[in-house]
C-alpha atoms as a PDB file:
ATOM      1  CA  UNK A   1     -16.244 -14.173  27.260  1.00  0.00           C
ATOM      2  CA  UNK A   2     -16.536 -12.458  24.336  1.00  0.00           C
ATOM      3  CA  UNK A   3     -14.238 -13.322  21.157  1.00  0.00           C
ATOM      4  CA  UNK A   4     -11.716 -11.091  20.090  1.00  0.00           C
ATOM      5  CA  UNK A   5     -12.194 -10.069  16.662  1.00  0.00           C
ATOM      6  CA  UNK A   6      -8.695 -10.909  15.532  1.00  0.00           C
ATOM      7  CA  UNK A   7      -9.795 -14.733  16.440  1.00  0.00           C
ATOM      8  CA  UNK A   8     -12.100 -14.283  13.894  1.00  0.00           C
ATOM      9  CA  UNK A   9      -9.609 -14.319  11.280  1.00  0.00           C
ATOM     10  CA  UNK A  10      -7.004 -17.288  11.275  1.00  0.00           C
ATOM     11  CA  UNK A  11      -4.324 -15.715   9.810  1.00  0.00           C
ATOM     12  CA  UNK A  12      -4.497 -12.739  12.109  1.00  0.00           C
ATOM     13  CA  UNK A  13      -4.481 -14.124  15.888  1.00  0.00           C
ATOM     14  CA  UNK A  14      -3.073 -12.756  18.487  1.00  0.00           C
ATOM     15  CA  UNK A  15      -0.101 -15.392  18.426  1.00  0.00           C
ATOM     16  CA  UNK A  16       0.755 -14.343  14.849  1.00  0.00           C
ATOM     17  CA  UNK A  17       1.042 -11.137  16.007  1.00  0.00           C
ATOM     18  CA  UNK A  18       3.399 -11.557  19.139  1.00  0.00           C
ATOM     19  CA  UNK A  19       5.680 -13.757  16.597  1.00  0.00           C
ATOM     20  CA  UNK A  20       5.704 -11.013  14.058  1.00  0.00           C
ATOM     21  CA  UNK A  21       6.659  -8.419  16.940  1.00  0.00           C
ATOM     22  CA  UNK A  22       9.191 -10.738  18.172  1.00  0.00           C
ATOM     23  CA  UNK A  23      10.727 -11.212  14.739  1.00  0.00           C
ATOM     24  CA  UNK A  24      13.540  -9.162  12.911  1.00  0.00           C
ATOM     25  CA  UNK A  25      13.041  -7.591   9.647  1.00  0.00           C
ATOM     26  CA  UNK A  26      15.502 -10.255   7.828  1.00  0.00           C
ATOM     27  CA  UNK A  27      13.380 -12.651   9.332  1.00  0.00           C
ATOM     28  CA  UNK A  28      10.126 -11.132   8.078  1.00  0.00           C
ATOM     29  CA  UNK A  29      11.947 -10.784   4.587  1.00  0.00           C
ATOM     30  CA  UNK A  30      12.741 -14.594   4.380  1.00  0.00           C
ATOM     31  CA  UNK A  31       9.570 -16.075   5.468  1.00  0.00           C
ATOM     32  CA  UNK A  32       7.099 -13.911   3.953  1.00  0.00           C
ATOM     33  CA  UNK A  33       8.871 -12.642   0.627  1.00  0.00           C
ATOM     34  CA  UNK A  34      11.610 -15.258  -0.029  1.00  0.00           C
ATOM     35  CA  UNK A  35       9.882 -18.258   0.960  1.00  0.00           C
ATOM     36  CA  UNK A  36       6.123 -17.532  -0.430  1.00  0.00           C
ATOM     37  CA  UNK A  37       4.560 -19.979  -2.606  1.00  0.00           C
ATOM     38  CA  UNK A  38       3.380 -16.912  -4.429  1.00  0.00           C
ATOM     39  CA  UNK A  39       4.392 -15.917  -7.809  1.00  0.00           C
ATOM     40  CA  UNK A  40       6.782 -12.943  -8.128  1.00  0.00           C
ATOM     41  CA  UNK A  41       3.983 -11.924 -10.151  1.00  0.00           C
ATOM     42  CA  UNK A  42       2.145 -12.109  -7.224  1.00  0.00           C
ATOM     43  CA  UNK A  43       3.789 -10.436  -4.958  1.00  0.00           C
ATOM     44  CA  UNK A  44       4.510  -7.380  -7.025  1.00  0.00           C
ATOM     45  CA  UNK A  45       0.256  -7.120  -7.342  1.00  0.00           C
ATOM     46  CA  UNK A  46       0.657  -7.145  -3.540  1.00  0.00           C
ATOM     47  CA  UNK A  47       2.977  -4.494  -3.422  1.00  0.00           C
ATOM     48  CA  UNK A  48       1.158  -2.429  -6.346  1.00  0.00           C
ATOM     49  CA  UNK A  49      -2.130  -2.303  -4.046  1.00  0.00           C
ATOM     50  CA  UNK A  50      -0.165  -1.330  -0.647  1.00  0.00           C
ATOM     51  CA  UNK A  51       1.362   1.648  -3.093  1.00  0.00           C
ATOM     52  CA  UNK A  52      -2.102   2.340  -4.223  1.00  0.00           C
ATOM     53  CA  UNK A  53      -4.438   1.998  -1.307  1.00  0.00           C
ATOM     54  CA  UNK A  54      -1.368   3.620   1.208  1.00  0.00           C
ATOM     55  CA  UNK A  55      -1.383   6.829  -1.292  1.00  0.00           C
ATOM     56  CA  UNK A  56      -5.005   7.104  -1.688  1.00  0.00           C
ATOM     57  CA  UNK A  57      -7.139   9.510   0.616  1.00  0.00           C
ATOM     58  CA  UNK A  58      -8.864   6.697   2.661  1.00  0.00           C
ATOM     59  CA  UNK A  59      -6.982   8.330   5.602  1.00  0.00           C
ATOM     60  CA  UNK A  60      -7.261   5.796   8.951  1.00  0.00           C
ATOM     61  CA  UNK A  61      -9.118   3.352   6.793  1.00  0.00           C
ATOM     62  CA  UNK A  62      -6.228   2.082   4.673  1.00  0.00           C
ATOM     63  CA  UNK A  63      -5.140  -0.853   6.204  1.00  0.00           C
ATOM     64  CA  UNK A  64      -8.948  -2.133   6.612  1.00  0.00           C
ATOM     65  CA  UNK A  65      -8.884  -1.798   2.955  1.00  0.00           C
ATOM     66  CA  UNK A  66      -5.603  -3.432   2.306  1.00  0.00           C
ATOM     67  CA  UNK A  67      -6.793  -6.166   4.182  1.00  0.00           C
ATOM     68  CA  UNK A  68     -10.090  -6.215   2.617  1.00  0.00           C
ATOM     69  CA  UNK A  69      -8.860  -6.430  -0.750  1.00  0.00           C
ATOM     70  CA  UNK A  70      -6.562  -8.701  -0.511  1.00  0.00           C
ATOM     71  CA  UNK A  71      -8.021 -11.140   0.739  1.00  0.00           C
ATOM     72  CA  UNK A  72     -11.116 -10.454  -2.132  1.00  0.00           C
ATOM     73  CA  UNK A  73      -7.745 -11.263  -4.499  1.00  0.00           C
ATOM     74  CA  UNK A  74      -5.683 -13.434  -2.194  1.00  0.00           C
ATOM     75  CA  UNK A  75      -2.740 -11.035  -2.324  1.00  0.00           C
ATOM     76  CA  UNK A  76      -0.033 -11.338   0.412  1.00  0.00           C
ATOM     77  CA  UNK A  77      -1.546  -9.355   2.925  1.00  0.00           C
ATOM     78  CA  UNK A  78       2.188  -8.951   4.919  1.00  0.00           C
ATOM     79  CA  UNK A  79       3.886  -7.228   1.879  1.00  0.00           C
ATOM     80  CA  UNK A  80       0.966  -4.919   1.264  1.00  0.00           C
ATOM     81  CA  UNK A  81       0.225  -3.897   4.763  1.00  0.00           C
ATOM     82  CA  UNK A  82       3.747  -2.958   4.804  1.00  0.00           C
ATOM     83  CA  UNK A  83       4.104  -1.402   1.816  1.00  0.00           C
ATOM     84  CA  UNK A  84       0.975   0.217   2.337  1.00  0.00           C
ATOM     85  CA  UNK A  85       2.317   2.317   5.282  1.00  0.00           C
ATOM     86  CA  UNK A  86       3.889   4.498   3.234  1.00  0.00           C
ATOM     87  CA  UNK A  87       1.900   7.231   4.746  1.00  0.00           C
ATOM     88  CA  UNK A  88       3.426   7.638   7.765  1.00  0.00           C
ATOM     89  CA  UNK A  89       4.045  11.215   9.436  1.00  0.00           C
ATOM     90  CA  UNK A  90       7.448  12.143   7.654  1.00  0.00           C
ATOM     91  CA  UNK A  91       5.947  11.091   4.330  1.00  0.00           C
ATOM     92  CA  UNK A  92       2.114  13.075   4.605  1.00  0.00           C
ATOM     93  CA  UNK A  93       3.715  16.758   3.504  1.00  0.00           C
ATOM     94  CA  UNK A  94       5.335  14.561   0.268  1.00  0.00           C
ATOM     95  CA  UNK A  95       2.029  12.790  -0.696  1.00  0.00           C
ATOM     96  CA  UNK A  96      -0.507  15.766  -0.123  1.00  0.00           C
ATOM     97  CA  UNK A  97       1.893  18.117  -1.908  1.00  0.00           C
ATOM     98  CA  UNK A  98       2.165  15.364  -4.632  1.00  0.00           C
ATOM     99  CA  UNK A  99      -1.804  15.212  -4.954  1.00  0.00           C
ATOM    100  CA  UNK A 100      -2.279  18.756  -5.118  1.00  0.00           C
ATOM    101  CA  UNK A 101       0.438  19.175  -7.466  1.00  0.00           C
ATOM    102  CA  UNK A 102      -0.638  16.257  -9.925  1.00  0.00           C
ATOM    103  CA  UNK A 103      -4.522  17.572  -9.207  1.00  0.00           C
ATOM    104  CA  UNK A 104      -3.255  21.007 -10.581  1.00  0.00           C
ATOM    105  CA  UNK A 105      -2.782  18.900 -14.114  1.00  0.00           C
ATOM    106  CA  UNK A 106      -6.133  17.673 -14.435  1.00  0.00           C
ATOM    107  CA  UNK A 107      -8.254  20.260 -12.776  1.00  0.00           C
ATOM    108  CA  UNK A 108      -8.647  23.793 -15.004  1.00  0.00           C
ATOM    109  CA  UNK A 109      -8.063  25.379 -10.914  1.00  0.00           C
ATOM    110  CA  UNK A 110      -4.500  26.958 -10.674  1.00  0.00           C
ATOM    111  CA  UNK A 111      -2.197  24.410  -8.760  1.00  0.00           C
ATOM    112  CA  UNK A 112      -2.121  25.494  -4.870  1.00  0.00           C
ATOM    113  CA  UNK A 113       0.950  27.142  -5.544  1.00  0.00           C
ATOM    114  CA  UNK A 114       1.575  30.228  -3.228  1.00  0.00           C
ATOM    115  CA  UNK A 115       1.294  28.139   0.512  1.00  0.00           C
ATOM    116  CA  UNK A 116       1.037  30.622   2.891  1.00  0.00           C
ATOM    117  CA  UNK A 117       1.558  29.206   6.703  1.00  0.00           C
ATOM    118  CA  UNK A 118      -1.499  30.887   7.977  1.00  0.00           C
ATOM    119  CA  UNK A 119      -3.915  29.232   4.940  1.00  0.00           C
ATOM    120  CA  UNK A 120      -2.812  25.802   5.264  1.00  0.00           C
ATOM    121  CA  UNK A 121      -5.033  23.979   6.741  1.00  0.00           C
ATOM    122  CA  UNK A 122      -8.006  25.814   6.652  1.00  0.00           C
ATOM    123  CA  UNK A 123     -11.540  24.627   5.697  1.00  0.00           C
ATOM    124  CA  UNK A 124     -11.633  27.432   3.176  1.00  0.00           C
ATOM    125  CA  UNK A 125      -8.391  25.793   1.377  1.00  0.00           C
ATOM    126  CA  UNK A 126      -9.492  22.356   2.122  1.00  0.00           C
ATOM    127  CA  UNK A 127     -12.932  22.743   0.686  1.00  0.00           C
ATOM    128  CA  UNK A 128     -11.104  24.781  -2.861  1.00  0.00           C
ATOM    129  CA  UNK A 129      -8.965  22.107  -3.358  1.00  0.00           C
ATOM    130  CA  UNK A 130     -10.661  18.956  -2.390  1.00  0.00           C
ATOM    131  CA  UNK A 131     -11.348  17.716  -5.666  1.00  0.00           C
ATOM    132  CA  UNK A 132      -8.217  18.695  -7.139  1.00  0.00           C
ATOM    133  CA  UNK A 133      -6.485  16.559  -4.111  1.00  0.00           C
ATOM    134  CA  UNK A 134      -8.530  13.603  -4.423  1.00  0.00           C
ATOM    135  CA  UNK A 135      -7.894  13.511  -8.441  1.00  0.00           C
ATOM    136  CA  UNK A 136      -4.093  13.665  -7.509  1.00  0.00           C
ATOM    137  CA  UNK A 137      -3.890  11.464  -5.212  1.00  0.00           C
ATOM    138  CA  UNK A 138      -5.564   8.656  -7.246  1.00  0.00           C
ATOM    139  CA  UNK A 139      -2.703   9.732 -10.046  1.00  0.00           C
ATOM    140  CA  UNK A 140       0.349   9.350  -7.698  1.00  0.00           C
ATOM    141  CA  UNK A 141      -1.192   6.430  -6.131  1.00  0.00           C
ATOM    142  CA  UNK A 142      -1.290   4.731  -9.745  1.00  0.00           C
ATOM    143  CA  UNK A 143       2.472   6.031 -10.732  1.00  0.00           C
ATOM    144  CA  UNK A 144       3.837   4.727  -7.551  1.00  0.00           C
ATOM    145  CA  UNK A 145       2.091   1.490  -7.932  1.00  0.00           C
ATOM    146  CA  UNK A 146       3.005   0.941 -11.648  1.00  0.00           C
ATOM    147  CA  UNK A 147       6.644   2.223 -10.736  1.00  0.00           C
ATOM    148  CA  UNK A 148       6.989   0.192  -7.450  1.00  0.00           C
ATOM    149  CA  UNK A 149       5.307  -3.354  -9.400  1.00  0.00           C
ATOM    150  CA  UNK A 150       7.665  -3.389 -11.896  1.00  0.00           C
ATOM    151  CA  UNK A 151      10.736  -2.519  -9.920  1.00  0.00           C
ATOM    152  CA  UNK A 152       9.653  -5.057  -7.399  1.00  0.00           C
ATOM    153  CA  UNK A 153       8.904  -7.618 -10.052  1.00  0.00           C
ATOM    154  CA  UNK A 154      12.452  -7.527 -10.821  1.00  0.00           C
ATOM    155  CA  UNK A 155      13.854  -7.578  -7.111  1.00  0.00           C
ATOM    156  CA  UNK A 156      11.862 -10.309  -6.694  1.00  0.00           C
ATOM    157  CA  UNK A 157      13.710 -12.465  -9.649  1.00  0.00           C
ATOM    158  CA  UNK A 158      16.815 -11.331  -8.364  1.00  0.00           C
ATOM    159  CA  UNK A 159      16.198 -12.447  -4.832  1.00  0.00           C
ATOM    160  CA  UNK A 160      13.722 -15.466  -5.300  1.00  0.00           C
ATOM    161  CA  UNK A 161      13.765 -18.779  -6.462  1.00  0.00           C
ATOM    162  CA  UNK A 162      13.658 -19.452 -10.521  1.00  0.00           C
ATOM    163  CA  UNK A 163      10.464 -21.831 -10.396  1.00  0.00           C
ATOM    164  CA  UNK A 164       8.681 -19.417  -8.318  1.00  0.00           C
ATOM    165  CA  UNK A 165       7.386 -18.105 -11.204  1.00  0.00           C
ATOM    166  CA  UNK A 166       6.187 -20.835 -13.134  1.00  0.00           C
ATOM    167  CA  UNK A 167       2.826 -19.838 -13.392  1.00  0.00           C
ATOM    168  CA  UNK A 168       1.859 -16.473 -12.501  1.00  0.00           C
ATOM    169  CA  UNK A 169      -1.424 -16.267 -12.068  1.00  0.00           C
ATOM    170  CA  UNK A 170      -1.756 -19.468 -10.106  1.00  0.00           C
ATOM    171  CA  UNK A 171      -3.596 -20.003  -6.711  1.00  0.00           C
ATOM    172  CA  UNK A 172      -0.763 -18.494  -3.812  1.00  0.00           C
ATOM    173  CA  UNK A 173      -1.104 -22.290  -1.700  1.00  0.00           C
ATOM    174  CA  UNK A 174      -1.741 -24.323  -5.119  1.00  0.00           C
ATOM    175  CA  UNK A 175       1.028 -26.949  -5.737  1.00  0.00           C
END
Protein backbone atom coordinates (compact mmCIF):
# COMPACT_ATOMS: atom_id res chain seq x y z
CA UNK A 1 0.00 0.00 0.00
CA UNK A 2 1.16 2.99 -1.14
CA UNK A 3 1.38 6.20 1.26
CA UNK A 4 -0.79 8.95 0.80
CA UNK A 5 1.03 12.02 0.24
CA UNK A 6 -0.77 14.01 2.89
CA UNK A 7 0.96 11.33 5.45
CA UNK A 8 3.92 12.72 4.31
CA UNK A 9 3.40 15.86 6.01
CA UNK A 10 2.45 15.74 9.85
CA UNK A 11 0.60 18.62 10.09
CA UNK A 12 -1.54 17.80 7.11
CA UNK A 13 -3.06 14.12 7.69
CA UNK A 14 -6.01 13.04 6.81
CA UNK A 15 -7.33 13.23 10.56
CA UNK A 16 -6.47 16.95 10.67
CA UNK A 17 -8.44 17.35 7.90
CA UNK A 18 -11.77 15.50 8.94
CA UNK A 19 -11.40 17.66 12.36
CA UNK A 20 -11.05 20.85 10.45
CA UNK A 21 -14.23 19.83 8.26
CA UNK A 22 -16.01 18.90 11.31
CA UNK A 23 -15.21 22.18 13.03
CA UNK A 24 -17.13 25.61 12.99
CA UNK A 25 -15.58 28.74 11.93
CA UNK A 26 -15.57 30.19 15.72
CA UNK A 27 -13.88 27.17 16.45
CA UNK A 28 -11.25 27.53 13.73
CA UNK A 29 -10.93 31.28 14.91
CA UNK A 30 -10.07 30.29 18.57
CA UNK A 31 -7.68 27.56 18.07
CA UNK A 32 -5.74 28.69 15.23
CA UNK A 33 -5.80 32.65 15.57
CA UNK A 34 -6.63 33.26 19.28
CA UNK A 35 -4.76 30.59 20.80
CA UNK A 36 -1.38 30.55 18.52
CA UNK A 37 1.84 30.80 20.16
CA UNK A 38 2.62 33.05 17.26
CA UNK A 39 3.28 36.65 17.46
CA UNK A 40 0.55 39.01 16.18
CA UNK A 41 3.41 39.99 14.24
CA UNK A 42 3.35 36.76 13.00
CA UNK A 43 0.29 36.17 12.04
CA UNK A 44 -0.26 39.36 10.14
CA UNK A 45 3.09 38.06 7.83
CA UNK A 46 0.78 35.04 7.45
CA UNK A 47 -2.01 36.88 6.34
CA UNK A 48 0.20 39.41 4.14
CA UNK A 49 1.47 36.25 2.01
CA UNK A 50 -2.18 34.57 1.63
CA UNK A 51 -3.13 38.36 0.25
CA UNK A 52 -0.10 38.21 -1.89
CA UNK A 53 0.27 34.73 -3.24
CA UNK A 54 -4.00 34.47 -3.48
CA UNK A 55 -3.80 37.80 -5.82
CA UNK A 56 -0.90 36.81 -7.80
CA UNK A 57 -1.33 34.99 -11.29
CA UNK A 58 -0.09 31.52 -10.09
CA UNK A 59 -3.67 30.44 -11.01
CA UNK A 60 -4.33 26.55 -9.53
CA UNK A 61 -0.89 26.67 -8.04
CA UNK A 62 -1.54 29.08 -5.17
CA UNK A 63 -2.15 27.09 -2.37
CA UNK A 64 1.03 24.76 -3.26
CA UNK A 65 2.79 27.96 -2.93
CA UNK A 66 1.19 29.15 0.21
CA UNK A 67 2.09 26.06 1.64
CA UNK A 68 5.47 26.05 0.27
CA UNK A 69 6.38 29.25 1.61
CA UNK A 70 5.29 29.07 4.66
CA UNK A 71 6.62 26.51 5.80
CA UNK A 72 10.28 27.95 4.12
CA UNK A 73 9.22 30.93 6.88
CA UNK A 74 7.19 28.98 9.39
CA UNK A 75 4.14 31.18 8.85
CA UNK A 76 0.71 29.84 10.03
CA UNK A 77 -0.16 27.93 7.18
CA UNK A 78 -4.23 27.89 8.39
CA UNK A 79 -4.55 31.76 8.27
CA UNK A 80 -2.79 32.02 4.94
CA UNK A 81 -4.44 29.21 3.14
CA UNK A 82 -7.50 30.93 4.10
CA UNK A 83 -6.75 34.16 3.44
CA UNK A 84 -5.19 33.13 0.41
CA UNK A 85 -8.53 32.02 -1.18
CA UNK A 86 -9.43 35.19 -1.91
CA UNK A 87 -9.67 34.22 -5.48
CA UNK A 88 -12.59 32.46 -5.54
CA UNK A 89 -15.22 32.70 -8.54
CA UNK A 90 -17.23 35.88 -7.33
CA UNK A 91 -13.94 37.65 -6.66
CA UNK A 92 -11.84 36.69 -10.31
CA UNK A 93 -13.80 39.67 -12.46
CA UNK A 94 -12.55 42.15 -9.26
CA UNK A 95 -8.87 40.96 -9.26
CA UNK A 96 -8.27 40.65 -13.16
CA UNK A 97 -10.02 43.99 -13.66
CA UNK A 98 -7.80 45.30 -10.75
CA UNK A 99 -4.52 43.95 -12.56
CA UNK A 100 -5.33 45.28 -15.79
CA UNK A 101 -6.33 48.46 -14.40
CA UNK A 102 -3.16 48.96 -12.07
CA UNK A 103 -1.02 47.34 -15.25
CA UNK A 104 -2.49 50.32 -17.32
CA UNK A 105 -0.23 52.63 -14.72
CA UNK A 106 2.96 51.11 -15.31
CA UNK A 107 2.79 49.90 -18.84
CA UNK A 108 3.02 52.97 -21.68
CA UNK A 109 -0.16 50.41 -23.39
CA UNK A 110 -3.59 52.22 -22.98
CA UNK A 111 -5.47 50.54 -19.97
CA UNK A 112 -7.98 47.75 -21.47
CA UNK A 113 -10.57 50.16 -21.23
CA UNK A 114 -13.38 49.68 -23.91
CA UNK A 115 -14.40 45.64 -22.87
CA UNK A 116 -16.34 44.52 -25.49
CA UNK A 117 -18.26 41.00 -24.64
CA UNK A 118 -17.17 39.39 -27.80
CA UNK A 119 -13.12 40.33 -27.12
CA UNK A 120 -12.92 39.16 -23.71
CA UNK A 121 -11.34 36.35 -23.51
CA UNK A 122 -9.65 35.97 -26.55
CA UNK A 123 -6.00 34.91 -27.16
CA UNK A 124 -5.60 38.07 -29.19
CA UNK A 125 -6.56 40.20 -25.88
CA UNK A 126 -4.88 37.81 -23.63
CA UNK A 127 -1.61 37.81 -25.46
CA UNK A 128 -1.87 42.27 -25.70
CA UNK A 129 -2.30 42.49 -22.27
CA UNK A 130 -0.39 39.79 -20.60
CA UNK A 131 2.32 41.77 -19.37
CA UNK A 132 0.34 44.60 -18.39
CA UNK A 133 -1.84 41.93 -16.19
CA UNK A 134 0.95 40.24 -14.66
CA UNK A 135 2.62 43.80 -13.62
CA UNK A 136 -0.86 44.58 -11.99
CA UNK A 137 -1.45 41.89 -10.39
CA UNK A 138 1.92 41.83 -8.51
CA UNK A 139 0.81 45.71 -7.54
CA UNK A 140 -2.65 44.80 -6.06
CA UNK A 141 -1.25 41.75 -4.61
CA UNK A 142 1.34 44.06 -2.63
CA UNK A 143 -1.50 46.87 -1.69
CA UNK A 144 -3.77 44.25 -0.41
CA UNK A 145 -1.07 42.62 1.53
CA UNK A 146 0.39 45.86 3.05
CA UNK A 147 -3.35 47.03 3.64
CA UNK A 148 -4.64 43.64 5.02
CA UNK A 149 -1.05 43.22 7.50
CA UNK A 150 -1.53 46.21 9.11
CA UNK A 151 -5.25 46.11 9.60
CA UNK A 152 -4.85 42.60 10.81
CA UNK A 153 -1.96 43.52 13.03
CA UNK A 154 -4.32 45.59 14.86
CA UNK A 155 -7.34 43.03 15.01
CA UNK A 156 -5.06 40.84 16.27
CA UNK A 157 -4.15 43.19 19.50
CA UNK A 158 -7.63 43.78 19.89
CA UNK A 159 -8.63 40.16 19.96
CA UNK A 160 -5.40 38.40 21.36
CA UNK A 161 -3.64 38.09 24.38
CA UNK A 162 -1.17 41.17 25.55
CA UNK A 163 2.07 38.89 25.95
CA UNK A 164 1.49 37.40 22.67
CA UNK A 165 3.55 39.80 21.37
CA UNK A 166 6.46 39.88 23.39
CA UNK A 167 8.83 39.16 20.90
CA UNK A 168 7.91 39.35 17.41
CA UNK A 169 10.14 37.78 15.52
CA UNK A 170 10.49 34.77 17.76
CA UNK A 171 10.31 31.01 16.74
CA UNK A 172 6.05 30.29 16.42
CA UNK A 173 6.55 26.92 19.14
CA UNK A 174 9.57 28.73 21.09
CA UNK A 175 8.70 29.31 24.81
Amino acid sequence: MKPHLTNLIPKFNKHFFRRLREMKPRQIWNEYVLSSDESNFRLSLAVMLGLFIGVSPLWGYQILTIIFLCHIFNLNKIIALIVGNISLPPMIPLIIWGSYELGGLFIDASPVRNYKIENIGTFEMIRENLLQYIIGSLTLGTLLAIIGGISSYFIFMVFRSKDSDLDILDAPNKK
